[in-house]
N, C-alpha and C. Protein backbone atom coordinates (compact mmCIF):
# COMPACT_ATOMS: atom_id res chain seq x y z
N UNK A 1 98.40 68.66 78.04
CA UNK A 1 98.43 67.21 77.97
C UNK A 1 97.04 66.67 78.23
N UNK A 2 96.46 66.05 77.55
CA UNK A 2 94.93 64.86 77.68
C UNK A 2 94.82 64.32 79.32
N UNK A 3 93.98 64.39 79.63
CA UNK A 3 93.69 64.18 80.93
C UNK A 3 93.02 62.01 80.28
N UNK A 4 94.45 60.97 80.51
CA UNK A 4 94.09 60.50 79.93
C UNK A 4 93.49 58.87 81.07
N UNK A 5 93.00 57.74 81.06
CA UNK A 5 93.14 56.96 81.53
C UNK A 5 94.11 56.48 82.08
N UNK A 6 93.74 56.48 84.16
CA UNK A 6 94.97 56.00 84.72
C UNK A 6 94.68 54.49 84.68
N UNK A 7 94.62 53.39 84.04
CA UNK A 7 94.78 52.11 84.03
C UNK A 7 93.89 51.20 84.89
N UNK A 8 93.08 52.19 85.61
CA UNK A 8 91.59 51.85 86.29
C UNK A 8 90.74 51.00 85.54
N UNK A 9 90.64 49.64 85.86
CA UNK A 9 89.59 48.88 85.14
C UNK A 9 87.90 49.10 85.64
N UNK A 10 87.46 50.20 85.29
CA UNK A 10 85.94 50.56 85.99
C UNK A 10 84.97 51.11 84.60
N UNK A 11 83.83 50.20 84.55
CA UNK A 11 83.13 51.33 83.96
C UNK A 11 82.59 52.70 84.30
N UNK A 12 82.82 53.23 82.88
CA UNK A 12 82.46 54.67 82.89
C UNK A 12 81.39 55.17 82.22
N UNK A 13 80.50 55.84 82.34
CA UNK A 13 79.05 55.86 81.28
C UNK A 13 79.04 57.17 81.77
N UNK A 14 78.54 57.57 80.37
CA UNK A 14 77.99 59.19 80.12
C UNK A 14 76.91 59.49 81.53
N UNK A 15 77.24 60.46 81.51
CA UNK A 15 76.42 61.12 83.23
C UNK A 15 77.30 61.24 84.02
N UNK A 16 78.04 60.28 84.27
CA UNK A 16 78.43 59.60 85.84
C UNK A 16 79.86 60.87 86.23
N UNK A 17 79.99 61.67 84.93
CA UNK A 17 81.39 62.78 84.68
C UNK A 17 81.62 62.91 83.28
N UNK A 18 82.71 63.08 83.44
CA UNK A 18 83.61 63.57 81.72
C UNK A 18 83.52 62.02 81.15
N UNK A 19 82.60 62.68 80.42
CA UNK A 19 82.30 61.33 79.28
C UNK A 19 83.60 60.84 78.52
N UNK A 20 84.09 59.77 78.56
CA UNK A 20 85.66 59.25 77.93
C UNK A 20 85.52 58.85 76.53
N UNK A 21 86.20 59.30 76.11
CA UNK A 21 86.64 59.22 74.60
C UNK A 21 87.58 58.62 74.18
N UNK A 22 87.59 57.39 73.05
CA UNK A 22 88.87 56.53 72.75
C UNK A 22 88.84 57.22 71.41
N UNK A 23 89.78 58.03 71.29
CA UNK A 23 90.86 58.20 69.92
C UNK A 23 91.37 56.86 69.04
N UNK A 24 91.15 56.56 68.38
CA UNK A 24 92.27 55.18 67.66
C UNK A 24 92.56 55.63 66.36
N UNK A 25 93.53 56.09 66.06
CA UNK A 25 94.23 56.52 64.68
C UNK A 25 95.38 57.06 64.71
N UNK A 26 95.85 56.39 63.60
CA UNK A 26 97.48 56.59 63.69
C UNK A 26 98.20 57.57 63.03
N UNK A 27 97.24 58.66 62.52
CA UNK A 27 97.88 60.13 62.28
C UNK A 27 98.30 60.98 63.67
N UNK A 28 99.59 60.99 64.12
CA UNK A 28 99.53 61.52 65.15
C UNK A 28 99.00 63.05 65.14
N UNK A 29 99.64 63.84 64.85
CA UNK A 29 99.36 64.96 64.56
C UNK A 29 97.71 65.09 65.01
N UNK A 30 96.65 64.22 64.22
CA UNK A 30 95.26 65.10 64.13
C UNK A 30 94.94 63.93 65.76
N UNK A 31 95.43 62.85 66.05
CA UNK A 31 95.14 62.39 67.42
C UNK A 31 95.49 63.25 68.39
N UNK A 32 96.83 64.06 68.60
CA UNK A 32 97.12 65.30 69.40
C UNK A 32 96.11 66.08 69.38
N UNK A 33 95.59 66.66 68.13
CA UNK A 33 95.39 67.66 68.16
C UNK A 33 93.48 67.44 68.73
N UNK A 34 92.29 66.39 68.17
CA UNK A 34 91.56 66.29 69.29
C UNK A 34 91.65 65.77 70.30
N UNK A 35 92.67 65.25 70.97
CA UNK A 35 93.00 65.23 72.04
C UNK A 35 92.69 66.59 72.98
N UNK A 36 93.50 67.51 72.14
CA UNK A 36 93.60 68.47 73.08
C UNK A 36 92.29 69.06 73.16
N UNK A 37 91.72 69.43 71.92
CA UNK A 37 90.54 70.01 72.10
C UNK A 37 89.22 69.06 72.81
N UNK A 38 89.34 67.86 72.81
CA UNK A 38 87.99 67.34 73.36
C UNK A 38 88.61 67.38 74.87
N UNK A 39 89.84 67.38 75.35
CA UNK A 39 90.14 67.43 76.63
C UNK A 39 89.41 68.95 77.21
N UNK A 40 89.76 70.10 76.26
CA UNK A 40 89.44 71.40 76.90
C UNK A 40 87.70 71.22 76.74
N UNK A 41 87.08 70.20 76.00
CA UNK A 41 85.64 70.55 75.72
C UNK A 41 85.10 69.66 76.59
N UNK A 42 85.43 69.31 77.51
CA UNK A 42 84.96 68.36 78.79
C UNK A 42 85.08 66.86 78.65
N UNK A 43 85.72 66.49 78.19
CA UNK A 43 86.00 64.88 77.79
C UNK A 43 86.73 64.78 78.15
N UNK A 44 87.07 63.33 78.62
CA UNK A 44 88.34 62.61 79.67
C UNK A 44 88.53 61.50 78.08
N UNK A 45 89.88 61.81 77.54
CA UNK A 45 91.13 61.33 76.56
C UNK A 45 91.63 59.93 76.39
N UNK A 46 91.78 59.23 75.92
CA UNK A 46 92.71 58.02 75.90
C UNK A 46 92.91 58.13 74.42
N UNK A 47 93.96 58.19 73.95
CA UNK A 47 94.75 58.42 73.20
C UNK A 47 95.63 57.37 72.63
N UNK A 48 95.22 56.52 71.27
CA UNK A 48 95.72 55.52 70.85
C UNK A 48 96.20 54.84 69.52
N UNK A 49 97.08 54.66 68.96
CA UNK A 49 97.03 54.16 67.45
C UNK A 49 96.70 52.94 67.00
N UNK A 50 95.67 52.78 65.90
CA UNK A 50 95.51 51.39 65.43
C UNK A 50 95.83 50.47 66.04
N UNK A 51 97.54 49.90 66.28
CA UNK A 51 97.65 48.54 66.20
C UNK A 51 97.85 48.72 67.73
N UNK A 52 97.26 49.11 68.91
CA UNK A 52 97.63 49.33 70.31
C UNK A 52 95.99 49.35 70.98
N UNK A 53 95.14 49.66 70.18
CA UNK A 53 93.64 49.01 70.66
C UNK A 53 93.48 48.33 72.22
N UNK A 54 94.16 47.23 72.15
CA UNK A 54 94.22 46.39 73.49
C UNK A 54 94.37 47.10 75.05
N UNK A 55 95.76 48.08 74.25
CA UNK A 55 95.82 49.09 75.64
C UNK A 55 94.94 50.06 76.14
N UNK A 56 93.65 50.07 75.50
CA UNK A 56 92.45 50.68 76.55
C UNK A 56 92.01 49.88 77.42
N UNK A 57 92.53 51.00 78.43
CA UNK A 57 92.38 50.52 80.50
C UNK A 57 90.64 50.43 80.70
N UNK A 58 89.96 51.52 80.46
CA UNK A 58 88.28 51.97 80.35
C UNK A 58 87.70 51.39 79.04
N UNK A 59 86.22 51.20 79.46
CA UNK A 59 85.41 51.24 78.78
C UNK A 59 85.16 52.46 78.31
N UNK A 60 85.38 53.06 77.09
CA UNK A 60 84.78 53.92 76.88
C UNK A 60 83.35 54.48 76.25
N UNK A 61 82.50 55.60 76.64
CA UNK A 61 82.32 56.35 76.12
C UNK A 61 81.22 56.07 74.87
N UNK A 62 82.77 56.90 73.99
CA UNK A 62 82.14 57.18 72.54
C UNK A 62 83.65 56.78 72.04
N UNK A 63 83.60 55.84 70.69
CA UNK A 63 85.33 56.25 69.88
C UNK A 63 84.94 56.77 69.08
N UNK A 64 86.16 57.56 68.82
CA UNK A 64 86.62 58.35 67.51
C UNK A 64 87.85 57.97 66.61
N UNK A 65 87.30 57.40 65.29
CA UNK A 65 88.26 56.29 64.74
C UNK A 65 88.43 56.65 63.57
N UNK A 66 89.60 56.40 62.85
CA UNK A 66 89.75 56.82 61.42
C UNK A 66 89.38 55.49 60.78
N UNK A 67 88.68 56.23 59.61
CA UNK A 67 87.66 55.66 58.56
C UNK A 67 88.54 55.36 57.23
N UNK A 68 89.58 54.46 56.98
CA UNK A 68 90.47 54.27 55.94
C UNK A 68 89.68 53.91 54.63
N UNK A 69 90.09 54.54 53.74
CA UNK A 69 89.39 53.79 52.25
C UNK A 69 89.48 52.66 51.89
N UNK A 70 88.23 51.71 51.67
CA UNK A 70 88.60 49.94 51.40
C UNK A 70 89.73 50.15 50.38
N UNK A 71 90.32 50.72 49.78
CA UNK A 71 91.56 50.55 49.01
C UNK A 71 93.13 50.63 49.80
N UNK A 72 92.79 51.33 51.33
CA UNK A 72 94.10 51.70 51.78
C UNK A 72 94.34 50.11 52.54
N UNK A 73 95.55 50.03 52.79
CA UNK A 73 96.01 48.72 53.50
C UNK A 73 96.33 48.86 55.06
N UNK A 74 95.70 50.14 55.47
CA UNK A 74 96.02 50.37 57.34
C UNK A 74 94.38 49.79 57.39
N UNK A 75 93.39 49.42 56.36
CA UNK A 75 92.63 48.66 57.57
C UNK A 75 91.35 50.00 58.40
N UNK A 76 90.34 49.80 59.00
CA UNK A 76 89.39 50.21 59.23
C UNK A 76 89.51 50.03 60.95
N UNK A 77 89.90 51.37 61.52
CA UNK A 77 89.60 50.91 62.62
C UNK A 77 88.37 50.83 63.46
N UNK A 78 87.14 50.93 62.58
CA UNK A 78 85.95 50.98 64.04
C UNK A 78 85.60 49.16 63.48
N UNK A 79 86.29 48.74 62.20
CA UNK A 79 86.33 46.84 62.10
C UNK A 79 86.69 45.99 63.34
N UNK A 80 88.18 46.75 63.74
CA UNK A 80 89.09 46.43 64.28
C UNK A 80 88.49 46.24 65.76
N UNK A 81 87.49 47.52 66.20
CA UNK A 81 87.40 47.74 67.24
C UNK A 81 85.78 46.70 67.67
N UNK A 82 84.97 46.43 66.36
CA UNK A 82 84.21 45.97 66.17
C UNK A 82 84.57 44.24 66.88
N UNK A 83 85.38 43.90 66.95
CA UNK A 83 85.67 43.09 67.49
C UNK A 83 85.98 42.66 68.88
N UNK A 84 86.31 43.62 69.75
CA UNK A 84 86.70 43.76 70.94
C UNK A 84 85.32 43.80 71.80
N UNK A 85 84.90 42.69 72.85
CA UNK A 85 83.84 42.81 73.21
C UNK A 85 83.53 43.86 74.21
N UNK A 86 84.97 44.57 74.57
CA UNK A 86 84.61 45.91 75.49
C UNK A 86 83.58 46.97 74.73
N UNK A 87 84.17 46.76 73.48
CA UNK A 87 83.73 48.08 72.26
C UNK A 87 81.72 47.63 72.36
N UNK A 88 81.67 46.84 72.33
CA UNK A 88 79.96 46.35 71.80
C UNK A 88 79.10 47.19 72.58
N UNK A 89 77.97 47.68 71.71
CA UNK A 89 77.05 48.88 71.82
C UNK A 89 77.69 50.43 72.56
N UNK A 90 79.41 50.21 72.27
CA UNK A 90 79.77 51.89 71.95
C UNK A 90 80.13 52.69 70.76
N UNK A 91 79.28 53.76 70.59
CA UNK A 91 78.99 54.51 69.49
C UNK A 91 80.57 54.77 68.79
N UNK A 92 80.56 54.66 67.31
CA UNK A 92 81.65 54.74 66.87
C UNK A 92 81.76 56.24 66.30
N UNK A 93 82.70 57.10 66.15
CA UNK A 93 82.46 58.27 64.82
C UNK A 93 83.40 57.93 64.21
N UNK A 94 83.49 57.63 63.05
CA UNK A 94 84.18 58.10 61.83
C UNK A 94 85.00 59.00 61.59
N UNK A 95 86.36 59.60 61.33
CA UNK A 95 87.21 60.55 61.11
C UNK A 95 87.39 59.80 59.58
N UNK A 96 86.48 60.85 58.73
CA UNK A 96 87.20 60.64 57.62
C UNK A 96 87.81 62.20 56.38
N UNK A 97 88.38 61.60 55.31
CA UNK A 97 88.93 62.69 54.53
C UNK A 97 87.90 63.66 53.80
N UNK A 98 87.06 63.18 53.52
CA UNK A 98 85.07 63.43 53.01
C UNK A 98 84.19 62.64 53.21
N UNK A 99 83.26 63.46 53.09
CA UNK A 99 81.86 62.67 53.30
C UNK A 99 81.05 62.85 52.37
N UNK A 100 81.24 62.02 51.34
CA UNK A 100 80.86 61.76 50.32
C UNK A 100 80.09 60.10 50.54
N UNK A 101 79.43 60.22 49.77
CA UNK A 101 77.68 59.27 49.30
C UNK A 101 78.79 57.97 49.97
N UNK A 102 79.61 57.57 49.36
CA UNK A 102 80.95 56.47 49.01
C UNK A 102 81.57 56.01 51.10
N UNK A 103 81.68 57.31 51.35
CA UNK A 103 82.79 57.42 52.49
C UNK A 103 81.13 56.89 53.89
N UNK A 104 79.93 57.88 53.36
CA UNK A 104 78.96 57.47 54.37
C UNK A 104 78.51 56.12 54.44
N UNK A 105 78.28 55.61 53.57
CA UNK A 105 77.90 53.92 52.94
C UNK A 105 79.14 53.11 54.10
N UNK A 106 79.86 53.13 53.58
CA UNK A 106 81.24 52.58 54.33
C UNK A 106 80.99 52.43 55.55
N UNK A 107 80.90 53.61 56.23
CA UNK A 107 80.68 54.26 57.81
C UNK A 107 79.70 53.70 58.15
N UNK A 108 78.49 53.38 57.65
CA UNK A 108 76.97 52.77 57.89
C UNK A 108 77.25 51.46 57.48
N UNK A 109 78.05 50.87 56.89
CA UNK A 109 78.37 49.29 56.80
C UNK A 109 79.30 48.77 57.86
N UNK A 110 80.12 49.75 58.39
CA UNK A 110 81.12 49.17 59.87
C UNK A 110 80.44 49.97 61.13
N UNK A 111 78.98 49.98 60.52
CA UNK A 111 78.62 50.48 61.83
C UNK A 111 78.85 51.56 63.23
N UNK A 112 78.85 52.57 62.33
CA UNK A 112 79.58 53.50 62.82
C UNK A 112 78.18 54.12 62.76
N UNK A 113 78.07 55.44 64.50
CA UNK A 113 77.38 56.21 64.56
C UNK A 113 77.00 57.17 63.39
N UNK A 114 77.81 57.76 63.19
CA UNK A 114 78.01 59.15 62.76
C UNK A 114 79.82 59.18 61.69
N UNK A 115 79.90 60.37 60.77
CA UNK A 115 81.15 60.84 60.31
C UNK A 115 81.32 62.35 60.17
N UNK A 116 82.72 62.36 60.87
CA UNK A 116 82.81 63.56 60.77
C UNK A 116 84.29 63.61 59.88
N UNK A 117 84.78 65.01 59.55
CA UNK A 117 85.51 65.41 58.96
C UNK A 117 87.10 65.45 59.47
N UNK A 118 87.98 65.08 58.74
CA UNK A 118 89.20 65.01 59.75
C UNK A 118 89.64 66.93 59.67
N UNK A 119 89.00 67.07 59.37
CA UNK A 119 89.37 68.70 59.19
C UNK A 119 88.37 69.57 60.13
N UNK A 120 87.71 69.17 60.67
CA UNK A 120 87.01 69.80 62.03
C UNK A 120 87.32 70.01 62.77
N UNK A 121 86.70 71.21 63.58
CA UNK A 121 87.53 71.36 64.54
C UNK A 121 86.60 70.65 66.10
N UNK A 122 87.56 71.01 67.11
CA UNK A 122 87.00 70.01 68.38
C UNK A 122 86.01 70.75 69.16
N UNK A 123 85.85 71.89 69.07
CA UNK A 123 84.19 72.45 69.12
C UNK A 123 83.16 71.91 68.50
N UNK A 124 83.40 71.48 67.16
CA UNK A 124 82.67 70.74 66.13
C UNK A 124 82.54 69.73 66.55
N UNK A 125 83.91 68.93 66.50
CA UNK A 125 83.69 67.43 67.29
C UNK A 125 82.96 67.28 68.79
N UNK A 126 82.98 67.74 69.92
CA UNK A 126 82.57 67.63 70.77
C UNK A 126 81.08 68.14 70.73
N UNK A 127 80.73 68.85 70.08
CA UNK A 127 79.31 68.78 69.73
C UNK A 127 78.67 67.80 69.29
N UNK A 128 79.24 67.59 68.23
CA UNK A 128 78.73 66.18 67.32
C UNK A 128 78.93 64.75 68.45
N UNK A 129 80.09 64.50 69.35
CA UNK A 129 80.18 63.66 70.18
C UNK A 129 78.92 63.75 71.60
N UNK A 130 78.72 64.59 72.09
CA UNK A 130 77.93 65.13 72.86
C UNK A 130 76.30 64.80 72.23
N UNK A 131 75.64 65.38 70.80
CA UNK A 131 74.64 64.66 70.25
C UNK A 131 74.09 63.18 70.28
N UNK A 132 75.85 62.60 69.78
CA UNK A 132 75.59 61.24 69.60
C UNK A 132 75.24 60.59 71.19
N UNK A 133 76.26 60.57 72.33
CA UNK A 133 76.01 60.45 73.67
C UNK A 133 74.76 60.21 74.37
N UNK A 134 74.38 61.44 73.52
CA UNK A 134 72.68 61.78 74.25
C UNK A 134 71.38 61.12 73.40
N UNK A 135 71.79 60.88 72.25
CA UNK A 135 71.01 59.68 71.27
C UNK A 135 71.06 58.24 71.84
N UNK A 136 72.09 58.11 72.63
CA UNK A 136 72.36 56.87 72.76
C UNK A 136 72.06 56.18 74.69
N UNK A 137 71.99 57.52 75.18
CA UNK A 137 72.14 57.40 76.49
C UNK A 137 70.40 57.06 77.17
């Protein structure tokens, strides 16, 4: 189980421990599944779908957000999150289906750090999360 936010309103910033990570995407399956792995790769979890945003207790971190195609109708969540003034100057990644010329453009127009692959694994991801962290820190 994700070692996830107990409802503690405190900031948290990279250094200070297990750097926290907001998940927001509503494939459960691939949210479980880096869940689990960024939990075992030293990251403290919060675990969330699209339309539930609000219920992050922490500041987090870094998010990790699915990157929907301007054609799909679930909507863009690092837009979504783009809005929330907790979110402002935290690094977004991208979970998308490819990364193609099309999918990076997108990602660099909602202002998103970085994209990674929804098919990576959380060694991968937590590397790539860990880079960005330290670019930013």
């Amino acid at each position: 189980m994700p070692n996830t936010a107990s409802g503690a309103e405190h900031l948290f910033r990279h250094g200070a421990g297990r750097p926290l990570v907001l998940i927001v995407m509503d494939d459960e399956q691939l949210r479980a599944t880096f869940a689990y792995q960024l939990t075992a790769s030293g990251f403290d979890v919060v675990v969330i779908g699209v339309a539930a945003i609000e219920i992050a207790a922490r500041r987090p971190d870094v998010v990790v957000a699915a990157l929907a195609d301007e054609r799909e109708t679930g909507g863009l969540s690092a837009r979504i999150l783009r809005t929330d003034p907790r979110a402002h100057g935290v690094p977004i990644i991208a979970v998308a289906a490819d990364v193609s010329d099309a999918t990076r453009n997108l990602a660099r127009r909602e202002g998103c750090a970085a994209v990674c692959l929804a098919t990576c694994t959380g060694s991968a991801l937590a590397t790539g999360l860990r880079a960005v962290l330290d670019r930013t820190s």
